[in-house]
C-alpha atoms as a PDB file:
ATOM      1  CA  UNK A   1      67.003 -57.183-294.057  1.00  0.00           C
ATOM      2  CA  UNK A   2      68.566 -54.281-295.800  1.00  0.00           C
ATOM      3  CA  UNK A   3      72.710 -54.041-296.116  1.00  0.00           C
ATOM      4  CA  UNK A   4      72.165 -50.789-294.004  1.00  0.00           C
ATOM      5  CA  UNK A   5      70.112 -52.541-291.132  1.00  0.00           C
ATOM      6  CA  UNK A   6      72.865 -55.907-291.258  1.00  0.00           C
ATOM      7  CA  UNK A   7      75.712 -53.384-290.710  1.00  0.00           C
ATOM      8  CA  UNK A   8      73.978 -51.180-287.895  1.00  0.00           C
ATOM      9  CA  UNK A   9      72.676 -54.482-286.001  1.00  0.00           C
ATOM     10  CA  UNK A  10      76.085 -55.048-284.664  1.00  0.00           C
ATOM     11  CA  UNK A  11      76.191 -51.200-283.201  1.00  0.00           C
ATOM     12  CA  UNK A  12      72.430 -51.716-281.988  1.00  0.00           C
ATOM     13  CA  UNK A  13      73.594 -55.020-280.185  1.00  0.00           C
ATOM     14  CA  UNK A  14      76.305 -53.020-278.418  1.00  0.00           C
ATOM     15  CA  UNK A  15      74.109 -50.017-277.600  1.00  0.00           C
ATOM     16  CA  UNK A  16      71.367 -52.337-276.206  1.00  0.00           C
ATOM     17  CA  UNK A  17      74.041 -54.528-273.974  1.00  0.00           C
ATOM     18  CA  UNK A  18      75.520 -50.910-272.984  1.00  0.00           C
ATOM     19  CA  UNK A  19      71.728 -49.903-271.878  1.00  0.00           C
ATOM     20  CA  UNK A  20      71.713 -53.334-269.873  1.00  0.00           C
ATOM     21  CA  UNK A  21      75.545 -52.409-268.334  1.00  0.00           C
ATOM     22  CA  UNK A  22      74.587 -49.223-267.228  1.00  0.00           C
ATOM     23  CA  UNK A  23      72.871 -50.075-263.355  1.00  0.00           C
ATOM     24  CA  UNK A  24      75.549 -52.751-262.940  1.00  0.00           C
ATOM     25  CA  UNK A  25      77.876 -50.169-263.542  1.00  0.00           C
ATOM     26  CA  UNK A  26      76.424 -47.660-261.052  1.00  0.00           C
ATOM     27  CA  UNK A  27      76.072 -50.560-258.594  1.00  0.00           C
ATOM     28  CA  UNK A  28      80.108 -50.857-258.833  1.00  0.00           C
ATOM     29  CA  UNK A  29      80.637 -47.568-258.229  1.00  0.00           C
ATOM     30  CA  UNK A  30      78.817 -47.412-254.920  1.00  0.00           C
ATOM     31  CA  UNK A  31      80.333 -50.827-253.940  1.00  0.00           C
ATOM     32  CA  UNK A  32      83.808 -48.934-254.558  1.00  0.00           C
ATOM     33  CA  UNK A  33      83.247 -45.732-252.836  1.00  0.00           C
ATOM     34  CA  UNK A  34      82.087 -48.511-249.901  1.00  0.00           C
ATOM     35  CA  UNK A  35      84.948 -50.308-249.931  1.00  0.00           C
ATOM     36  CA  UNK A  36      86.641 -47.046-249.843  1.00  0.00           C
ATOM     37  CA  UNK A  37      84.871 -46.013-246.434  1.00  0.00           C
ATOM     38  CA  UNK A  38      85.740 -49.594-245.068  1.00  0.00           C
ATOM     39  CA  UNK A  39      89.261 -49.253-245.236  1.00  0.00           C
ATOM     40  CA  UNK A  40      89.247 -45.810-244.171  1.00  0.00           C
ATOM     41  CA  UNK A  41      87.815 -47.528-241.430  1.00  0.00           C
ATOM     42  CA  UNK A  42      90.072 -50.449-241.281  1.00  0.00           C
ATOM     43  CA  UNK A  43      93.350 -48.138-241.549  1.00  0.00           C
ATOM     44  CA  UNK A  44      92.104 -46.330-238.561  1.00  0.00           C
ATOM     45  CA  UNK A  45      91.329 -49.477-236.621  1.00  0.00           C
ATOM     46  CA  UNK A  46      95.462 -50.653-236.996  1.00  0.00           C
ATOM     47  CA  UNK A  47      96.702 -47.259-236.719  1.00  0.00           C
ATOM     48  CA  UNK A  48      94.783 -47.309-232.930  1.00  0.00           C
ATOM     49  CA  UNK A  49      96.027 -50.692-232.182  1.00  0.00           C
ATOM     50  CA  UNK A  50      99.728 -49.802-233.362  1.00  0.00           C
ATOM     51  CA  UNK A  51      99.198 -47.063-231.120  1.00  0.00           C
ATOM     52  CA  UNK A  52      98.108 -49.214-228.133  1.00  0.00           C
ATOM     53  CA  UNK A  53     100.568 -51.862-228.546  1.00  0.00           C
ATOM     54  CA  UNK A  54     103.465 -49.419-227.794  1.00  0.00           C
ATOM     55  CA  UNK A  55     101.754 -47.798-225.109  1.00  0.00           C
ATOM     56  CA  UNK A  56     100.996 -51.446-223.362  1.00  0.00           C
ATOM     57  CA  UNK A  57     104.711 -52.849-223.597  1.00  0.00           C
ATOM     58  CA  UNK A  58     105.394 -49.036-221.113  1.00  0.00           C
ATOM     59  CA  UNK A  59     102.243 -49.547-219.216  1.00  0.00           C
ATOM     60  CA  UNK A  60     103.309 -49.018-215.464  1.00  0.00           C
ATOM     61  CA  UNK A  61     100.205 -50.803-213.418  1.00  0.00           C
ATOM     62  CA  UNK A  62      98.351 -54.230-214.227  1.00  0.00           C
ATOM     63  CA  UNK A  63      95.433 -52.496-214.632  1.00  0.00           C
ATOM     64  CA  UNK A  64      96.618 -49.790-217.196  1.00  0.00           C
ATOM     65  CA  UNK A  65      97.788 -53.220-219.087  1.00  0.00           C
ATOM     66  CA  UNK A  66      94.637 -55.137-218.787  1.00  0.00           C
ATOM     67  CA  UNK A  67      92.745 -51.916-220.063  1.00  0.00           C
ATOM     68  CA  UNK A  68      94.672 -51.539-223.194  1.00  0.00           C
ATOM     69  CA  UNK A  69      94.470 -55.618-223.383  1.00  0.00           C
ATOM     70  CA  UNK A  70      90.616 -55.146-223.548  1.00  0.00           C
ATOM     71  CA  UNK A  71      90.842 -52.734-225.948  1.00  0.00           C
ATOM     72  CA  UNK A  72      92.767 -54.166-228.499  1.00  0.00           C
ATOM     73  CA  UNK A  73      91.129 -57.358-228.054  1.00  0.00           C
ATOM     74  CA  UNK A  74      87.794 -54.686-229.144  1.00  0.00           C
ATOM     75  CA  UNK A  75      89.585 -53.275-232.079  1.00  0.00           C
ATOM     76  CA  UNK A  76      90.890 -57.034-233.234  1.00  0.00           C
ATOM     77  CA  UNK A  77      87.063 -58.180-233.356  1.00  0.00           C
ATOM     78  CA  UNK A  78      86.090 -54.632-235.083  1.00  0.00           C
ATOM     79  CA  UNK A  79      88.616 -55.483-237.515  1.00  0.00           C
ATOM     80  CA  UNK A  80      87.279 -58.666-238.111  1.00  0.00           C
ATOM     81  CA  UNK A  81      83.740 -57.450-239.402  1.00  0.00           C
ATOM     82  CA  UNK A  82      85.594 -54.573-240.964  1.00  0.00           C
ATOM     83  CA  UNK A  83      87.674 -57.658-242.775  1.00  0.00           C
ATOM     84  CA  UNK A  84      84.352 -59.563-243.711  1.00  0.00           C
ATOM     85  CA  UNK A  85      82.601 -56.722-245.326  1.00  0.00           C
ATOM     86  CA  UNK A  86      85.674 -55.862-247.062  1.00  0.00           C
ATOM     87  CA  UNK A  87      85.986 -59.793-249.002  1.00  0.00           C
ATOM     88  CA  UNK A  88      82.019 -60.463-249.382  1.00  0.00           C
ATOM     89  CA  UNK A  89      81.788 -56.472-250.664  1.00  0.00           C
ATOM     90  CA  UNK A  90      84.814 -57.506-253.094  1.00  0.00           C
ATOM     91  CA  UNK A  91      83.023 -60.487-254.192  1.00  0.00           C
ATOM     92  CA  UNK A  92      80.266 -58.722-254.657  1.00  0.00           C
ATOM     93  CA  UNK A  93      81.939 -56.437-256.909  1.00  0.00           C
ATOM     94  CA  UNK A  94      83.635 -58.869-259.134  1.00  0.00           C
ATOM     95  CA  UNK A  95      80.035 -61.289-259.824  1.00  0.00           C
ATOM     96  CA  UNK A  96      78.954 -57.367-260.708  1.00  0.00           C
ATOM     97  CA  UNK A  97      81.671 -57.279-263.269  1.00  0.00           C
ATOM     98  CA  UNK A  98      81.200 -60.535-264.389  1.00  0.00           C
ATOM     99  CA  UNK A  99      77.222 -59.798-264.973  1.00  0.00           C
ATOM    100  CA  UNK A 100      78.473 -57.272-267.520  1.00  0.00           C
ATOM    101  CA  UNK A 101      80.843 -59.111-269.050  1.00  0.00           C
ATOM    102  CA  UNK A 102      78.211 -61.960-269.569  1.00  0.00           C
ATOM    103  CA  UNK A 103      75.361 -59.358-270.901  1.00  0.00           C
ATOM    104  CA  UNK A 104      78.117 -58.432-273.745  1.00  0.00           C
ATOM    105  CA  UNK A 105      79.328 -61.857-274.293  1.00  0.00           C
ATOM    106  CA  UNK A 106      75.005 -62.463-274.560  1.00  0.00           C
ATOM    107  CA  UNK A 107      74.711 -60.131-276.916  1.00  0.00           C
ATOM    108  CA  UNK A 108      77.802 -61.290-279.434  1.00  0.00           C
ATOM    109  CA  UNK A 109      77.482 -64.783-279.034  1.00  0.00           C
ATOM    110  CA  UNK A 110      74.032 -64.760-279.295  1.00  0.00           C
ATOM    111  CA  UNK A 111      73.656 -67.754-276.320  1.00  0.00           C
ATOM    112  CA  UNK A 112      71.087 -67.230-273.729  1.00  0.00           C
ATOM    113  CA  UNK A 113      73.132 -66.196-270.691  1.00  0.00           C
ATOM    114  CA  UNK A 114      69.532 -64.927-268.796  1.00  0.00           C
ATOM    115  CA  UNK A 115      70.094 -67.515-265.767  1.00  0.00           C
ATOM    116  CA  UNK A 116      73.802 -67.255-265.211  1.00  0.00           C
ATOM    117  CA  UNK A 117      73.486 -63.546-265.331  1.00  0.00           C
ATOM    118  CA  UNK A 118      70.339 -63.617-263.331  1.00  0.00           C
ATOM    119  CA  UNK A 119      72.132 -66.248-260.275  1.00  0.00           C
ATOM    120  CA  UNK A 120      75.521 -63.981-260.428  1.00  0.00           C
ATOM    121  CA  UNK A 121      73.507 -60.686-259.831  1.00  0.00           C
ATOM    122  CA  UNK A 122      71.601 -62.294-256.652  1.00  0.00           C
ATOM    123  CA  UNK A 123      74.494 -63.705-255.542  1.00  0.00           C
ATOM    124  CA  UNK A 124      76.190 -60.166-255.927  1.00  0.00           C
ATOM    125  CA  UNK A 125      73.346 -59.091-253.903  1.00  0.00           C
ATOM    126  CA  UNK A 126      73.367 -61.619-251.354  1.00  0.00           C
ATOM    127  CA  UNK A 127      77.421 -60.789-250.902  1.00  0.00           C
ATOM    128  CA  UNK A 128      77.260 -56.853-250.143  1.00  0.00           C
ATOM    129  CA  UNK A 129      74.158 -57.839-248.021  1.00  0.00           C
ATOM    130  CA  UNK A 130      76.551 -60.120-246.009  1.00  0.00           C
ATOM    131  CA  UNK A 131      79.165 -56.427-246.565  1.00  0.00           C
ATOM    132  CA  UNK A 132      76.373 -54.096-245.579  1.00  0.00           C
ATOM    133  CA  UNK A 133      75.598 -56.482-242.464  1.00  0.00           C
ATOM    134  CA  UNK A 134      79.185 -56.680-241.509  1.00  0.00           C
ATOM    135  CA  UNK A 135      79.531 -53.057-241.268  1.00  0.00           C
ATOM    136  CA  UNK A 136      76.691 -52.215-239.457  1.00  0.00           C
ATOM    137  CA  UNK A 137      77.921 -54.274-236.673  1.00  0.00           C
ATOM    138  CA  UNK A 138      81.467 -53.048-236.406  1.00  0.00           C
ATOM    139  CA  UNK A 139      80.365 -49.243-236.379  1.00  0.00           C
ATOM    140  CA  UNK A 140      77.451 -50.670-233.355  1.00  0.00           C
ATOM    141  CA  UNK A 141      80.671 -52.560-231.843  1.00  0.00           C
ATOM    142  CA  UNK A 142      82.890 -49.091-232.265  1.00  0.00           C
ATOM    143  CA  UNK A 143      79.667 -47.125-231.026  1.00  0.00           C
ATOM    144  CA  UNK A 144      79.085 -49.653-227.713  1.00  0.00           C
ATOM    145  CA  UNK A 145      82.909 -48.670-226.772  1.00  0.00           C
ATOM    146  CA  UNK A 146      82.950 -45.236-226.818  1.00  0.00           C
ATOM    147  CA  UNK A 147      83.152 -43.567-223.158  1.00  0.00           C
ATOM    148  CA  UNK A 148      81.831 -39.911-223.856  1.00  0.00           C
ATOM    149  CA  UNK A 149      81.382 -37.423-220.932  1.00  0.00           C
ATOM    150  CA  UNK A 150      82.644 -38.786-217.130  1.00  0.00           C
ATOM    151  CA  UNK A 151      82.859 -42.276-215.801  1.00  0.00           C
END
């Protein structure tokens, strides 16, 4: 090996473990602006139940009472699966992170990091699955209660 190839194969080992980074990086991105839509989601889920709450405690009739009762019990579950996919798409995100870290730390160290890297990556995938699930049931949930039109 020439002195000009030793002193470029550092810079090609960080231009090839950037080449690997690059779809893990795009996959954090869309896990973020996800995350960002779930607790747009989640905000608006507390603000209705705040809003609830106060009119309950000056609800006049048991029935006005029971009907805000069933609907906050509605937005508490929503909240729930908004709460899951929030964690498991955060968990997601950091074994993400960590799959780059380890393809740099590969590619200085020289160690074969191919099955760590490989289990953290499914395991990222099986995590905003669980995210992905999550939310598709609290928008069905939010969906099932709306009352559009006359009843």
């Amino acid at each position: 090996m020439t002195p000009i190839e030793i002193a470029l194969s550092p810079v090609a080992n960080i231009a090839h473990a950037i080449e690997l980074s690059v779809a893990p990086v795009f996959l954090l991105s869309g896990i973020g602006v996800f995350l960002g839509v779930l607790t747009q989601r989640l905000a608006r889920v507390i603000d209705r139940a705040r809003a609830l709450e106060q009119r309950q405690e000056h609800a006049s009739t048991e029935t006005e009472h029971t009907s805000i009762d069933r609907e906050l019990r509605l937005l508490a579950r929503r909240a729930r699966y908004i709460n899951r996919a929030v964690t498991s798409s955060v968990l997601s995100a950091i074994a993400v992170a960590l799959v780059v870290a380890l393809i740099f730390l590969s590619e200085f160290l020289r160690f074969p990091l191919a099955a760590p890297v490989s289990l953290l990556f499914i395991g990222a995938m099986l995590a905003l699955l669980f995210g992905l699930v999550n939310f598709l049931i609290e928008v069905r949930v939010a969906t099932q209660q709306l009352r559009i039109g006359k009843h």
